[in-house]
N, C-alpha and C. Protein backbone atom coordinates (compact mmCIF):
# COMPACT_ATOMS: atom_id res chain seq x y z
N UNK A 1 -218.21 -79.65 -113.77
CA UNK A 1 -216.84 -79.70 -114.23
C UNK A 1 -216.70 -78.81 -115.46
N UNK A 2 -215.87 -78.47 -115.42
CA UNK A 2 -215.20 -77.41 -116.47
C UNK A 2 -214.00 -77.59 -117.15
N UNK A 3 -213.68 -78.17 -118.38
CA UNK A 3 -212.39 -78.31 -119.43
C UNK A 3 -212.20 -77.07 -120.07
N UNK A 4 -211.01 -76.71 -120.69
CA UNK A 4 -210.52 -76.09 -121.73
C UNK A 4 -210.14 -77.59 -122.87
N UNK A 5 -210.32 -76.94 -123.73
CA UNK A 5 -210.21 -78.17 -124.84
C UNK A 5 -209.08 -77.38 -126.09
N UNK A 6 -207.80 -77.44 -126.09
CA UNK A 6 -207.24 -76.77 -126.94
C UNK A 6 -207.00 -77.87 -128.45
N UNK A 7 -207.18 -77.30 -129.63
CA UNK A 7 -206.92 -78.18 -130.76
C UNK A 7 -206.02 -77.34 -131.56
N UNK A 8 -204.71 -78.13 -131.73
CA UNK A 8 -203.76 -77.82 -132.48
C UNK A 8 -204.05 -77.81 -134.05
N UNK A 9 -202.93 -77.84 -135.02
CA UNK A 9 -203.12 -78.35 -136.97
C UNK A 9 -202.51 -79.72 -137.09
N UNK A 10 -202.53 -80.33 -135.47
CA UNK A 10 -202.21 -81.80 -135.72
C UNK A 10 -202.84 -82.18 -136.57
N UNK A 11 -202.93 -83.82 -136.90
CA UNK A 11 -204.05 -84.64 -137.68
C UNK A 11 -205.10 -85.03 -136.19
N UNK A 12 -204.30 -85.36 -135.03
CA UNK A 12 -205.41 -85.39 -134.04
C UNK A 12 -206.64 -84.94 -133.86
N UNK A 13 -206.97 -83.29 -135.07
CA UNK A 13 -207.91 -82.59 -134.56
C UNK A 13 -209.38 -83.21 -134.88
N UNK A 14 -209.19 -84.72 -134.97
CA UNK A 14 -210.74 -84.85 -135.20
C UNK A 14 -210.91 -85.78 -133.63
N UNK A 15 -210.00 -85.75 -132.86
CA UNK A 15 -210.17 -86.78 -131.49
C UNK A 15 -210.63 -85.19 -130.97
N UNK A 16 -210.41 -84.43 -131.12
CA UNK A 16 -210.49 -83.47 -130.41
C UNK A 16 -212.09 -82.98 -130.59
N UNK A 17 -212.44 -83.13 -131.93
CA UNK A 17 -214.16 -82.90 -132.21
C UNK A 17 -214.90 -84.03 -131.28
N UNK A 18 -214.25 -85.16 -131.48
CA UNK A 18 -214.56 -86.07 -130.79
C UNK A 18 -215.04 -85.82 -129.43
N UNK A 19 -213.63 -85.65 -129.00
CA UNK A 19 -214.20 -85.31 -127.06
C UNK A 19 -215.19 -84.07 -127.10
N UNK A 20 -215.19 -83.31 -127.60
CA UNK A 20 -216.34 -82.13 -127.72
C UNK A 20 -217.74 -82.74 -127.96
N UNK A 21 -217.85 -83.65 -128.48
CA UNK A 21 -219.18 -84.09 -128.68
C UNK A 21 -219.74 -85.56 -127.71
N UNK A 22 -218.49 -85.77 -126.67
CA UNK A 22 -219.06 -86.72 -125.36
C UNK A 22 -219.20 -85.86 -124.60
N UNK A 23 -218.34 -84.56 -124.43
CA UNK A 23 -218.32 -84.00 -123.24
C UNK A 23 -220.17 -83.61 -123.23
N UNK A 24 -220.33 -82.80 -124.64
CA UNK A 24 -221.57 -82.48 -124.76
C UNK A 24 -222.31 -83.65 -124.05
N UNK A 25 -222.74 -84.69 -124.70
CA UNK A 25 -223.40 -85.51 -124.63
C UNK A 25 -223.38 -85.66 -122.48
N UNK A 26 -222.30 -85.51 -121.91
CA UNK A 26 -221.81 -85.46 -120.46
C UNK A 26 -222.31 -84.19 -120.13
N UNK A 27 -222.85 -83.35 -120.58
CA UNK A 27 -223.04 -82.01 -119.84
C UNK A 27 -221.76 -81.67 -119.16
N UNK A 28 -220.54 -81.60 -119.64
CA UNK A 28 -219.40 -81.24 -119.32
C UNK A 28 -219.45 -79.63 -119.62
N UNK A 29 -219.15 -78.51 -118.78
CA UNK A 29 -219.17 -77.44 -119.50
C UNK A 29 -217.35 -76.86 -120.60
N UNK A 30 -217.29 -76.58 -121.65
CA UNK A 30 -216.12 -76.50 -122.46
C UNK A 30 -215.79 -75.52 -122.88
N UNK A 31 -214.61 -75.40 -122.70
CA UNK A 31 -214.08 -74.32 -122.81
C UNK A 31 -212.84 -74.38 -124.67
N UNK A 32 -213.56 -73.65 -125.77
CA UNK A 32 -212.20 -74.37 -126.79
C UNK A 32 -211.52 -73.24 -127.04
N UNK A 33 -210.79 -73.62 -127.49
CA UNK A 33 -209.23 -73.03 -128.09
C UNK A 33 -208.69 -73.70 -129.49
N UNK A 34 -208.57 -73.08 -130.76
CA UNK A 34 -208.49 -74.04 -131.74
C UNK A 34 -207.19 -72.73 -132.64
N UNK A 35 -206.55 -73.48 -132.86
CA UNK A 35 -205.26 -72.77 -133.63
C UNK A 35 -205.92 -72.49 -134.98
N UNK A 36 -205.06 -71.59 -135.67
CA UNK A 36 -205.13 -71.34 -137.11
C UNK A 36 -205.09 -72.16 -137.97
N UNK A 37 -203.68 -72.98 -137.60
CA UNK A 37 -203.34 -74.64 -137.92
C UNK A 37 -204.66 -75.30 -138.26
N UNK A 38 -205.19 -75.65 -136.65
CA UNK A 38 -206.57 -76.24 -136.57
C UNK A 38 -207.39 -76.04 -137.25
N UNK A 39 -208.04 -74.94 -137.43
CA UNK A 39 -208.82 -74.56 -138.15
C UNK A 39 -208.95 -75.32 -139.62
N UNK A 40 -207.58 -75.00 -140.74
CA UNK A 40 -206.96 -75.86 -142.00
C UNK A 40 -206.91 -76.84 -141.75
N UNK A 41 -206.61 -77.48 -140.65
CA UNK A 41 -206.84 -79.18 -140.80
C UNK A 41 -208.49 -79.70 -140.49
N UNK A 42 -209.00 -79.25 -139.86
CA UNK A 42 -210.57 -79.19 -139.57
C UNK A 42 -210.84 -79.14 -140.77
N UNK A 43 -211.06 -78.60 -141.94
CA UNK A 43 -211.57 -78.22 -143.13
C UNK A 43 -211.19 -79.37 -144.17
N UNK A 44 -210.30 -79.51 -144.04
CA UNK A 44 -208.77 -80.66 -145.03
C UNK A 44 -209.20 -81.78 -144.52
N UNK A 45 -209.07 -82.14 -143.38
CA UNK A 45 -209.48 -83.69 -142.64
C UNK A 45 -210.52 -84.19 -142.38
N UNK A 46 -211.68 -83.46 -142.11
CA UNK A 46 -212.93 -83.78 -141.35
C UNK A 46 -214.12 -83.30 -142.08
N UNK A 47 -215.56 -83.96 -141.60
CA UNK A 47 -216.11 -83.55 -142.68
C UNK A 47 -217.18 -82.18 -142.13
N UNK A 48 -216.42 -81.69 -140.61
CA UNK A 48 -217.00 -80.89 -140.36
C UNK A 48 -216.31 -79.36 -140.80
N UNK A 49 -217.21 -78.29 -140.74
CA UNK A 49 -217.14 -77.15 -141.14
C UNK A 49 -216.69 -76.15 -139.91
N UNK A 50 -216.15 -75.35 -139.30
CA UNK A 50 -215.74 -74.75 -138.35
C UNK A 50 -216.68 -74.08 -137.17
N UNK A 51 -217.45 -73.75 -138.00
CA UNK A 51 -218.83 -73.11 -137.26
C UNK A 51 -219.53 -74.30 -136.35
N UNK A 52 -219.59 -75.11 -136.79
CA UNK A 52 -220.11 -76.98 -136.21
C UNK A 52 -218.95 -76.96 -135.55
N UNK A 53 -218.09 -77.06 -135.52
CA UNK A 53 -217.32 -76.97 -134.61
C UNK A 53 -217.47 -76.42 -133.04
N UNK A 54 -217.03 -75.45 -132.92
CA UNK A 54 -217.46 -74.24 -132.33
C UNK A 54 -218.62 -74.18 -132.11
N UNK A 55 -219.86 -74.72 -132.06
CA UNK A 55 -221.03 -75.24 -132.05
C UNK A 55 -221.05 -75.99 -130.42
N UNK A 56 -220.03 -77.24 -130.80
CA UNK A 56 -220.16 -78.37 -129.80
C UNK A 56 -219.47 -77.48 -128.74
N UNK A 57 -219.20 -76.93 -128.68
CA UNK A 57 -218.51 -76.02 -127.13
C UNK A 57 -219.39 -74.75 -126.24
N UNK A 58 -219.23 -74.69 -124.92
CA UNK A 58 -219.90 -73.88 -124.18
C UNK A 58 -219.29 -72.27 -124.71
N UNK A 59 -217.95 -72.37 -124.50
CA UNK A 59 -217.67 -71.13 -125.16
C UNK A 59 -216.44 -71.52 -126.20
N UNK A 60 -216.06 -70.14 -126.74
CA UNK A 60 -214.83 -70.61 -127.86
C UNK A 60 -214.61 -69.29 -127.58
N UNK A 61 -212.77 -68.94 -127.61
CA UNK A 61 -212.03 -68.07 -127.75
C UNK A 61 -211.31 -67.95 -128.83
N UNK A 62 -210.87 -67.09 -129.16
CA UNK A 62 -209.82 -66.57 -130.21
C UNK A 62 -208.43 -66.75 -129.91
N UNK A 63 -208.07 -67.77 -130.75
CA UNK A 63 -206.48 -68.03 -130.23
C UNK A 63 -205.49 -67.11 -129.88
N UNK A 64 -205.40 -66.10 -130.52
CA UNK A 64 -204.42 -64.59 -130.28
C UNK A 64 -205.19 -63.98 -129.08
N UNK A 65 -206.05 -64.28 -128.62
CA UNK A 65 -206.67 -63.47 -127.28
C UNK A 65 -206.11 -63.43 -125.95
N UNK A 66 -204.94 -62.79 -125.69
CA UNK A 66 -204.50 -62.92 -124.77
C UNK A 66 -205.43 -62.34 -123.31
N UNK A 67 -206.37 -62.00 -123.57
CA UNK A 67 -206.83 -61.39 -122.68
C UNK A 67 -207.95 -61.77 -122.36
N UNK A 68 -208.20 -63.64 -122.89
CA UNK A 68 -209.38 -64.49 -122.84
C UNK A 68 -209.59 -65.32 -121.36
N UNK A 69 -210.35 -65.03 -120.68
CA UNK A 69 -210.55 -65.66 -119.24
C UNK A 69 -209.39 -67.10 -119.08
N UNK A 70 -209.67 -68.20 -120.22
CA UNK A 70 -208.80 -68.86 -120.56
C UNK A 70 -206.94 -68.55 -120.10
N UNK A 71 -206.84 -67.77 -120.75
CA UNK A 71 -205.24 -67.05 -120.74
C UNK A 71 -204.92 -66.62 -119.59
N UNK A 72 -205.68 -66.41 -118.81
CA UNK A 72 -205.41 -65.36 -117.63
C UNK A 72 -205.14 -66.52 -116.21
N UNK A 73 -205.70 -67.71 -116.33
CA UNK A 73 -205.34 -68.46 -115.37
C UNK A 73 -206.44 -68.40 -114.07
N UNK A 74 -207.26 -67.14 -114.21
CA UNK A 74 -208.41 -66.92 -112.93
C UNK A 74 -209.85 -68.16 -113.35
N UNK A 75 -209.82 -69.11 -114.27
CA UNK A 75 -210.47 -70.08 -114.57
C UNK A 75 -210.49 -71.11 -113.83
N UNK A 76 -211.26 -70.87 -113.03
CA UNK A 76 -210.90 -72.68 -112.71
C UNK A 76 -211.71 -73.78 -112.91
N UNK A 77 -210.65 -74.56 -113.83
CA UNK A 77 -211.24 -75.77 -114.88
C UNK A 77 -210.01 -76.88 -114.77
N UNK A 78 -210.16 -77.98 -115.55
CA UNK A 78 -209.23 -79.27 -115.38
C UNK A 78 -208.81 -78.82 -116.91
N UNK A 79 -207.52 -79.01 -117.04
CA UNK A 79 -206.98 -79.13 -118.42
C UNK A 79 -206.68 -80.28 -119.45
N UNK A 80 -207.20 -79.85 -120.59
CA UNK A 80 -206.75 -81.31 -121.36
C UNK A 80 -206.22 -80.30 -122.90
N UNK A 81 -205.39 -81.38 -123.33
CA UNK A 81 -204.71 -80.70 -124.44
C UNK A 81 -204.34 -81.52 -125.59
N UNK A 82 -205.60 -81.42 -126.75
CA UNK A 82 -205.53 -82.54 -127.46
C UNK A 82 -204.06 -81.71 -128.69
N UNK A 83 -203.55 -82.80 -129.12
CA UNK A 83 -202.38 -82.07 -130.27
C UNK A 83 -202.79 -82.24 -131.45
């Protein structure tokens, strides 16, 4: 199985570290996506650092990447979309 895991500059973004680190634990393969937002609240809220972040995931894209396998829709994965 295959997720995209997108994390907004909600306050949610630590459910979102969260599922990144069962999926791990699941051998889920992950796909993240983390806003700019995200990023500042990751730092502000949590006591993790961004790089640890981005760590717990199979791959990580660049949010402005429009041209990220992700974006393009030829992925095929189940979607989840933490806010």
């Amino acid at each position: 199985m295959k997720l995209v895991i997108g994390i907004s500059g909600a306050s949610g973004a630590v459910y979102g570290i969260r599922l990144l680190e069962t999926l791990r634990r699941c051998q889920v393969e992950t796909h993240l996506v983390i806003s700019k937002s995200a990023q500042k609240t990751i730092s502000l809220e949590t006591k993790y650092k961004l790089p640890e972040v981005e760590s717990l995931a199979d791959f990580v894209y660049d949010n402005a990447d429009v041209g990220a396998s992700v974006a393009s829709g030829s992925l095929a994965v189940h979607l989840n979309i933490m806010e």
